[in-house]
C-alpha atoms as a PDB file:
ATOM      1  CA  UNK A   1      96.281  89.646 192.932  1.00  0.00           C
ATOM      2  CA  UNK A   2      93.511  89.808 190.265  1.00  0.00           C
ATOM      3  CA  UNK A   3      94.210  90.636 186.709  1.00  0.00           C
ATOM      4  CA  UNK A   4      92.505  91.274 183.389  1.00  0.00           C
ATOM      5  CA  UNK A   5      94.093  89.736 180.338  1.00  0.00           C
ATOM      6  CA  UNK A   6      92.772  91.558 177.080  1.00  0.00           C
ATOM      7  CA  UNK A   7      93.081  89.953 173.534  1.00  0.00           C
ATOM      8  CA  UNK A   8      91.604  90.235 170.100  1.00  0.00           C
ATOM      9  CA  UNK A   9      91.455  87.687 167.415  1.00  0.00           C
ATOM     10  CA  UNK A  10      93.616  85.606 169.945  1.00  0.00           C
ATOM     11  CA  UNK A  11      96.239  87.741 170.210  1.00  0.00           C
ATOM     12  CA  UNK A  12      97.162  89.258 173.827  1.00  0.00           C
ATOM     13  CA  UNK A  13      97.526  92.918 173.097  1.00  0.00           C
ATOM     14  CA  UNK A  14      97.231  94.226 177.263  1.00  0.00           C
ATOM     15  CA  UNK A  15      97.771  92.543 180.980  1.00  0.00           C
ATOM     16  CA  UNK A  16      96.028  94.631 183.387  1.00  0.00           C
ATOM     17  CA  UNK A  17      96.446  93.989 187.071  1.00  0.00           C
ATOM     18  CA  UNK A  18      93.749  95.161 189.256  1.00  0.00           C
ATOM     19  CA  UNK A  19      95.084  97.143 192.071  1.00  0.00           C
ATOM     20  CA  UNK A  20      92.247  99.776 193.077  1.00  0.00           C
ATOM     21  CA  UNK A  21      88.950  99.138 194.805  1.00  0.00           C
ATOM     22  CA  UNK A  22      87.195 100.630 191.638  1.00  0.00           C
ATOM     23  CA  UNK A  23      88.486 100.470 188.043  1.00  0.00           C
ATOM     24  CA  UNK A  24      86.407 101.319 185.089  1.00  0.00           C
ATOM     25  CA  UNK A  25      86.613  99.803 181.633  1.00  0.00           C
ATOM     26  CA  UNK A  26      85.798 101.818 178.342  1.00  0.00           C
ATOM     27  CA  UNK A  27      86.971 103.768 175.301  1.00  0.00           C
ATOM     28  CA  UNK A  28      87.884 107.083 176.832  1.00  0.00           C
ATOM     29  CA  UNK A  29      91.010 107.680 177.923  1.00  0.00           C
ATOM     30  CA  UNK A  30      90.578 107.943 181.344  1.00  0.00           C
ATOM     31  CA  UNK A  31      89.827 104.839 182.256  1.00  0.00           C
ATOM     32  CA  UNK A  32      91.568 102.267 183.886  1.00  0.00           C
ATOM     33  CA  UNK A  33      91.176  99.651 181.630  1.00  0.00           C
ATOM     34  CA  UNK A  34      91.031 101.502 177.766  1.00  0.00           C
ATOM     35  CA  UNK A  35      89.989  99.667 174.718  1.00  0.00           C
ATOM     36  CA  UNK A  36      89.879 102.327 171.938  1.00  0.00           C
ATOM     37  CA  UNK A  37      87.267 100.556 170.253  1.00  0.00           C
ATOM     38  CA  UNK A  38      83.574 102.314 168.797  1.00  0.00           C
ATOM     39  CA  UNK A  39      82.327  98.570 169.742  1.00  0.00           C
ATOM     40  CA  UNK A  40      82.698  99.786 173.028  1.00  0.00           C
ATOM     41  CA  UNK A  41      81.130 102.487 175.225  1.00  0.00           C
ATOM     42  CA  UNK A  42      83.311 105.687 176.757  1.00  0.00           C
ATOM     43  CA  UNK A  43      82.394 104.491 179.801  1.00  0.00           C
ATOM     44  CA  UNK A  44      81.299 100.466 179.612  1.00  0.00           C
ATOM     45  CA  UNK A  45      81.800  99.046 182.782  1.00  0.00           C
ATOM     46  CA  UNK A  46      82.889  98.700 186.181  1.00  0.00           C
ATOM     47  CA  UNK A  47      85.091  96.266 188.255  1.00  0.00           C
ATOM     48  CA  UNK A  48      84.532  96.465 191.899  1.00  0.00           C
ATOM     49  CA  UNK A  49      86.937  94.393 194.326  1.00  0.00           C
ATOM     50  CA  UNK A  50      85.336  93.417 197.626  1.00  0.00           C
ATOM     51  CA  UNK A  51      87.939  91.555 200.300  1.00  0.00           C
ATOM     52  CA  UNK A  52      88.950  88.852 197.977  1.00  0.00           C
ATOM     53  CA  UNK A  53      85.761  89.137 195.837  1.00  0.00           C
ATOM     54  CA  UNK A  54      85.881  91.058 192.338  1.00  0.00           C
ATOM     55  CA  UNK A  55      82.351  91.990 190.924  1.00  0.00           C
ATOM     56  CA  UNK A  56      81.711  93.091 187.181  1.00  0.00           C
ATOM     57  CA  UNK A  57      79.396  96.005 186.685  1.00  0.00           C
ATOM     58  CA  UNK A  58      77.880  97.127 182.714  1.00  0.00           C
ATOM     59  CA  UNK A  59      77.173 100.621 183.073  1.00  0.00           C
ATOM     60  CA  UNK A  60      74.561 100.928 180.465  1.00  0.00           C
ATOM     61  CA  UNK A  61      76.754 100.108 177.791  1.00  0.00           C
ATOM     62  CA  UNK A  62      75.290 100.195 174.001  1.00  0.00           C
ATOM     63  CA  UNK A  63      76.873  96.724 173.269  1.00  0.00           C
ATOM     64  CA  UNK A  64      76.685  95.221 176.290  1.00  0.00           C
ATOM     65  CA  UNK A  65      78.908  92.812 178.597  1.00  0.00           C
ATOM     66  CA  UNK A  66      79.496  89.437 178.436  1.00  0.00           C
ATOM     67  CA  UNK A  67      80.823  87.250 180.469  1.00  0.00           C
ATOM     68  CA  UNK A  68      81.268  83.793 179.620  1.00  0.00           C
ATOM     69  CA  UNK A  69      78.636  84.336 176.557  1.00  0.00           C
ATOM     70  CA  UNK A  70      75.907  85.649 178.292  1.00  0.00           C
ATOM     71  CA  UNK A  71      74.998  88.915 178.818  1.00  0.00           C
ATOM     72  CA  UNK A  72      75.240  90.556 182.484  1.00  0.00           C
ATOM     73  CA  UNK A  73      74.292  93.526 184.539  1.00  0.00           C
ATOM     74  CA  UNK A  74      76.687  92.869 188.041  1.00  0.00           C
ATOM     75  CA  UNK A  75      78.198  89.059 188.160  1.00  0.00           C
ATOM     76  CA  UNK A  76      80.631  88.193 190.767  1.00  0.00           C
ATOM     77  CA  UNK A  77      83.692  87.134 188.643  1.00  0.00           C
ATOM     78  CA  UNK A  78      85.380  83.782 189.038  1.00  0.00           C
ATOM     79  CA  UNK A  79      88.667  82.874 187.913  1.00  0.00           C
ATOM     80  CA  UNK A  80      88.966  81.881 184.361  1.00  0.00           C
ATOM     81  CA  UNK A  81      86.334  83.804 183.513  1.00  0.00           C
ATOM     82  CA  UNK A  82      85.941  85.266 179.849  1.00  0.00           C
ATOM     83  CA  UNK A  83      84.515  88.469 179.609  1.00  0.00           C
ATOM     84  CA  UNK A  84      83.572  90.282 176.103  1.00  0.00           C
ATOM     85  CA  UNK A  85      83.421  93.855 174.724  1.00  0.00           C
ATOM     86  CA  UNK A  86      82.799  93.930 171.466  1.00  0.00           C
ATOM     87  CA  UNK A  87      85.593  92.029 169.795  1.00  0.00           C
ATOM     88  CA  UNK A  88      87.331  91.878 172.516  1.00  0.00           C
ATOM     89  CA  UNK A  89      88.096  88.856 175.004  1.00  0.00           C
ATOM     90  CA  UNK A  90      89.203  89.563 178.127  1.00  0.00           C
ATOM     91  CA  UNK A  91      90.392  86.829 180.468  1.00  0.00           C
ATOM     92  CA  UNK A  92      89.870  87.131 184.229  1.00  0.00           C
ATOM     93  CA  UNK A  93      92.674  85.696 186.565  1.00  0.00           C
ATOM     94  CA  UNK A  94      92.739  85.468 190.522  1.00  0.00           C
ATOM     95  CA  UNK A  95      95.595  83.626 191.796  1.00  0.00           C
ATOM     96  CA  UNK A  96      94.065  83.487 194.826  1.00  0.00           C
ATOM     97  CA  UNK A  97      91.531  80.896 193.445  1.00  0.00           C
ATOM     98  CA  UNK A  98      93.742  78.064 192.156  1.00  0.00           C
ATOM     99  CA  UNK A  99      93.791  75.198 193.360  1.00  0.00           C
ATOM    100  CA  UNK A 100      95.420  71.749 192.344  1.00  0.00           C
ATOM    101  CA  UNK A 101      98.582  71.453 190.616  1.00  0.00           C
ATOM    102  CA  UNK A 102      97.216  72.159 186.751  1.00  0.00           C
ATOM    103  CA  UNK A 103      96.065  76.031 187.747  1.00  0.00           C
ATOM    104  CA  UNK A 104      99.490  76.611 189.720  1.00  0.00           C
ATOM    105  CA  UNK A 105     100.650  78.753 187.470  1.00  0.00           C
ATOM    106  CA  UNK A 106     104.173  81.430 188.694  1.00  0.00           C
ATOM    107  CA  UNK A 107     105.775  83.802 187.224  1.00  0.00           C
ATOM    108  CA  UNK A 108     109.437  83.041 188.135  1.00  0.00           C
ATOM    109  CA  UNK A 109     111.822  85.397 185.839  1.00  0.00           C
ATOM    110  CA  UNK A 110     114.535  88.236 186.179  1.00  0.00           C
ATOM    111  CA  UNK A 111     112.438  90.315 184.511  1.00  0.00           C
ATOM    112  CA  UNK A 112     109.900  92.420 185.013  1.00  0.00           C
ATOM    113  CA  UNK A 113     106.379  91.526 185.784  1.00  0.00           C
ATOM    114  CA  UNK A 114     104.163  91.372 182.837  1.00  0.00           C
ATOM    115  CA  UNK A 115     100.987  93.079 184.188  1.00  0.00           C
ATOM    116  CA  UNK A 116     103.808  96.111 185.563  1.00  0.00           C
ATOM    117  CA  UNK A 117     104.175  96.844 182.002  1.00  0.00           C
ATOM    118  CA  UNK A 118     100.300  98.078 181.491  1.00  0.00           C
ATOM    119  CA  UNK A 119     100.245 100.535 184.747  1.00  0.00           C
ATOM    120  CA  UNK A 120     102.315 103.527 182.424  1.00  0.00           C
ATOM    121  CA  UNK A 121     105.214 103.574 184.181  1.00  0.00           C
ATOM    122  CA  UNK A 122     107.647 103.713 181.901  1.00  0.00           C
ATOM    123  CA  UNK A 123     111.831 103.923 182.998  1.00  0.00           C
ATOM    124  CA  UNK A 124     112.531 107.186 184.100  1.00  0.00           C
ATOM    125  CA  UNK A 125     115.988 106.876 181.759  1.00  0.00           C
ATOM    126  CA  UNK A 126     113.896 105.631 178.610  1.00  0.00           C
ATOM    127  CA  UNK A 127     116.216 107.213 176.375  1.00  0.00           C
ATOM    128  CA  UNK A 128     118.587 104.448 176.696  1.00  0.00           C
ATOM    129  CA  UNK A 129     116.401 101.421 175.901  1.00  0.00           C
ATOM    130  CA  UNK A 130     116.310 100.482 172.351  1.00  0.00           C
ATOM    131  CA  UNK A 131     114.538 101.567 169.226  1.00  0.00           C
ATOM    132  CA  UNK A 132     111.079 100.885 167.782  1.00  0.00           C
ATOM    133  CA  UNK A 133     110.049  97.117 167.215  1.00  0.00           C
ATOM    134  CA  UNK A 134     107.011  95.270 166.405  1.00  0.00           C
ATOM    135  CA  UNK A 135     105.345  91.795 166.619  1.00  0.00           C
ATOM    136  CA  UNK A 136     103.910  90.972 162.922  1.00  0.00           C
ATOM    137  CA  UNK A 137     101.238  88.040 163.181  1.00  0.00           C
ATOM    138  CA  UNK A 138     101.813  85.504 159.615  1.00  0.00           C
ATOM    139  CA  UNK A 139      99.419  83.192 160.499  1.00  0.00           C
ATOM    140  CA  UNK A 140      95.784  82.788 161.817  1.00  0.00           C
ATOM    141  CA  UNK A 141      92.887  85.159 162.020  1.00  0.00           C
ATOM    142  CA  UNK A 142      94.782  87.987 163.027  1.00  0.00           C
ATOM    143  CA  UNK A 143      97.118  87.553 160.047  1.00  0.00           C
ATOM    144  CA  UNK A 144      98.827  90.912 158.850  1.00  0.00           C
ATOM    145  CA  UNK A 145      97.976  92.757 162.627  1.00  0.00           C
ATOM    146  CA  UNK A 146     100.919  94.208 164.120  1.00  0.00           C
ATOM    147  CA  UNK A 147     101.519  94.733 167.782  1.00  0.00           C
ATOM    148  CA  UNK A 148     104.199  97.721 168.295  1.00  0.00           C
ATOM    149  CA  UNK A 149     106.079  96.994 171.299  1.00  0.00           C
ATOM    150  CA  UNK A 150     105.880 100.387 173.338  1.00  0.00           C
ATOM    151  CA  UNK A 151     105.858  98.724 176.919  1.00  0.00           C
ATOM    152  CA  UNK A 152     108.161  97.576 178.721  1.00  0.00           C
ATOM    153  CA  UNK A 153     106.713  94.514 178.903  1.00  0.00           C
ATOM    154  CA  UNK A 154     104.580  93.258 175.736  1.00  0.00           C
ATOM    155  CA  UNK A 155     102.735  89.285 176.459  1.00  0.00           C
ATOM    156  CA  UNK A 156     101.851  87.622 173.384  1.00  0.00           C
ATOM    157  CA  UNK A 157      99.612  84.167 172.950  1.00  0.00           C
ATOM    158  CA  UNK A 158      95.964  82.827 173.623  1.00  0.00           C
ATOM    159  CA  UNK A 159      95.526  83.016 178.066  1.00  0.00           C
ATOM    160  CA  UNK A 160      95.077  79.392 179.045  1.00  0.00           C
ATOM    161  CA  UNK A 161      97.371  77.638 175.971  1.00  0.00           C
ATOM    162  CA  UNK A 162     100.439  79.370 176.183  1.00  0.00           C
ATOM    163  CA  UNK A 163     101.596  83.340 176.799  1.00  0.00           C
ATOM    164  CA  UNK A 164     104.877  84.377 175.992  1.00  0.00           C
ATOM    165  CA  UNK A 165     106.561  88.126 177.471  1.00  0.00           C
ATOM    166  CA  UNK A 166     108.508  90.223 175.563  1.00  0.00           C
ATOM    167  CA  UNK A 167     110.604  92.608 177.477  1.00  0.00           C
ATOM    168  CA  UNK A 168     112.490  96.166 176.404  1.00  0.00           C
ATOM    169  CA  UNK A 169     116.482  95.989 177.744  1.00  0.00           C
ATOM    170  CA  UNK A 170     119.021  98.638 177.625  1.00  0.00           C
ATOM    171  CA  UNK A 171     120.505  95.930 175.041  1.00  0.00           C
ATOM    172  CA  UNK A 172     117.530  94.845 172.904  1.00  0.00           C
ATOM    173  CA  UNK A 173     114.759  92.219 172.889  1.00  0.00           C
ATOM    174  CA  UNK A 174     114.122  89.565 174.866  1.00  0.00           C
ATOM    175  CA  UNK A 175     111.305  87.009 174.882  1.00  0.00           C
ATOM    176  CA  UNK A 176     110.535  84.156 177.575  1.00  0.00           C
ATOM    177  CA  UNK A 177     107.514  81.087 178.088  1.00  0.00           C
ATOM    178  CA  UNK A 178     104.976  82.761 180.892  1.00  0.00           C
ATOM    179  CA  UNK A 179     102.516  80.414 181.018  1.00  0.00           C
ATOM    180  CA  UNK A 180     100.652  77.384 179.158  1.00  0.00           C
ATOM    181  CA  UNK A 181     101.512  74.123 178.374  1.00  0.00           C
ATOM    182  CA  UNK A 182     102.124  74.742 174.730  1.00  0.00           C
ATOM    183  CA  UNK A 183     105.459  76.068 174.875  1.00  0.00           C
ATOM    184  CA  UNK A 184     106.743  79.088 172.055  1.00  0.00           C
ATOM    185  CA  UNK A 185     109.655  78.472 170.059  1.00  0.00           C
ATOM    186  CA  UNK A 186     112.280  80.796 168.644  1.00  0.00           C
ATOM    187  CA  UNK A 187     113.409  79.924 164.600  1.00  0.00           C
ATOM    188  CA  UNK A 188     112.103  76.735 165.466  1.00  0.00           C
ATOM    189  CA  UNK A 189     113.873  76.016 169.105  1.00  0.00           C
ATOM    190  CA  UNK A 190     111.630  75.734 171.834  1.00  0.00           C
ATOM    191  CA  UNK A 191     112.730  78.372 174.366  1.00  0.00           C
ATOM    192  CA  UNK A 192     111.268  78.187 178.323  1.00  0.00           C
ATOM    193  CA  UNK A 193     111.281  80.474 181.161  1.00  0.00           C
ATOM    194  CA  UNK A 194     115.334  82.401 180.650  1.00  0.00           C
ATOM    195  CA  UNK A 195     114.803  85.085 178.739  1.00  0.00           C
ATOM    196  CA  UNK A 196     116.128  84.736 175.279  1.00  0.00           C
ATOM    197  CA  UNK A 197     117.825  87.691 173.221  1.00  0.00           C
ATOM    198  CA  UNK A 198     115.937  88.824 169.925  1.00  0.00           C
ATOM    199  CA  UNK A 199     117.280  89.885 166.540  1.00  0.00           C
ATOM    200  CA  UNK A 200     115.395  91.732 163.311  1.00  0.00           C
ATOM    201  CA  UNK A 201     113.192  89.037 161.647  1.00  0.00           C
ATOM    202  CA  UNK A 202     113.231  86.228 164.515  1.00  0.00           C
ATOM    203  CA  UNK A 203     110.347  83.527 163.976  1.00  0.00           C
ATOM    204  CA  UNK A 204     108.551  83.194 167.132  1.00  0.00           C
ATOM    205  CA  UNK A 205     105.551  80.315 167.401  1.00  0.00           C
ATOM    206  CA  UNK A 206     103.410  80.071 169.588  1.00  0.00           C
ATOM    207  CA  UNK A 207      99.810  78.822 170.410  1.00  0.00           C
ATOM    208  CA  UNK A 208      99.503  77.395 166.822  1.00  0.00           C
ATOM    209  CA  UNK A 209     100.367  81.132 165.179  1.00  0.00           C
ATOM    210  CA  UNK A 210     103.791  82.367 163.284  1.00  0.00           C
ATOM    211  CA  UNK A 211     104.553  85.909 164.549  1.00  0.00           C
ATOM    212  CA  UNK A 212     108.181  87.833 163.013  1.00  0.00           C
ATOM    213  CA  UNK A 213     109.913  89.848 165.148  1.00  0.00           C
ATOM    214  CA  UNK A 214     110.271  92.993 163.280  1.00  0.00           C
ATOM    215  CA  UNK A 215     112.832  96.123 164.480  1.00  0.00           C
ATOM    216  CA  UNK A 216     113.317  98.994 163.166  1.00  0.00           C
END
């Protein structure tokens, strides 16, 4: 199934996966896909899914759409496709269109599914997860951002070098390797698909960028 990767500055911030005919993409809150963003219209464009087809639609934005650095009124998207509103980059992904051994890319984990995390459904017994946490960036161009972990499922990391998931447990933290060939490390140890636990002030790398772990 499609899905819509969103990142600033390099840093994933939202998975979206497209499950509707029709989803729209803006500021307001409404819409499907939000980016609160003035770069970006209340209502800036469309995604329409046809049979296995997924077409992107500006709808008269003031900033326009782009979609692999040009500017479009409808495209047909392809996968690996990067789309941008205003500063933002957002990756499209169809599963459906890999082919060859490098783009087979699954999601094998006891957790949940990243892109469930971005659909607001949050646990119905939410007062037993744990408290507030944050991912601080160190390094990079989006050094000093922080990215409050209020889903259950947060994914870090550039799409196409290496995304990492961080998932809310009754327990705590725990972070796991997604995708990528560049593979994150914990304090320095390399960690894969098993989820690993997290503690207040972990070191996470990944993609080339120092991130903290920071709980409060």
């Amino acid at each position: 199934m499609p899905k819509m990767i969103v990142s600033i500055d390099g840093v994933v911030i939202r998975e979206v996966l497209l499950t509707k005919d029709r989803a729209t993409l803006g500021r307001r809150p409404y819409n499907d896909i939000v980016i609160d963003n003035l770069a970006v219209s209340g209502e800036h464009a469309l995604l329409q899914m046809a049979g296995n087809q997924v077409y992107l639609e500006d709808l008269n934005s003031t900033n326009g759409t782009y979609v692999n650095g040009k500017a479009i009124k409808k495209q047909l998207l392809q996968n690996g496709d990067n789309i941008e509103v205003g500063k933002y980059q957002i990756k499209f992904i169809d599963d459906a269109e890999k082919q060859g051994p490098d783009k087979s890319i699954s999601v094998k984990s006891s957790t949940p599914e990243p892109t469930s995390s971005f659909t607001s459904q949050e646990p119905t017994n939410f007062s037993t997860l744990p408290g507030q946490a944050a991912i601080r960036v160190l390094s990079g161009a989006a050094a000093g951002r922080e990215v409050t972990l209020t889903k259950v499922v947060t994914t870090i990391g550039k799409p196409g070098i290496a995304i990492a998931a961080i998932s809310r447990r009754n327990n705590g933290f725990v972070i796991h390797h997604v995708e990528g060939t560049d593979i994150p490390a914990l304090n320095g140890n390399l960690i894969g698909a098993e989820p690993v636990s997290l503690k207040n002030g972990d070191l996470i790398g990944l993609a080339g960028t120092q991130m903290q772990f920071v709980e409060s």
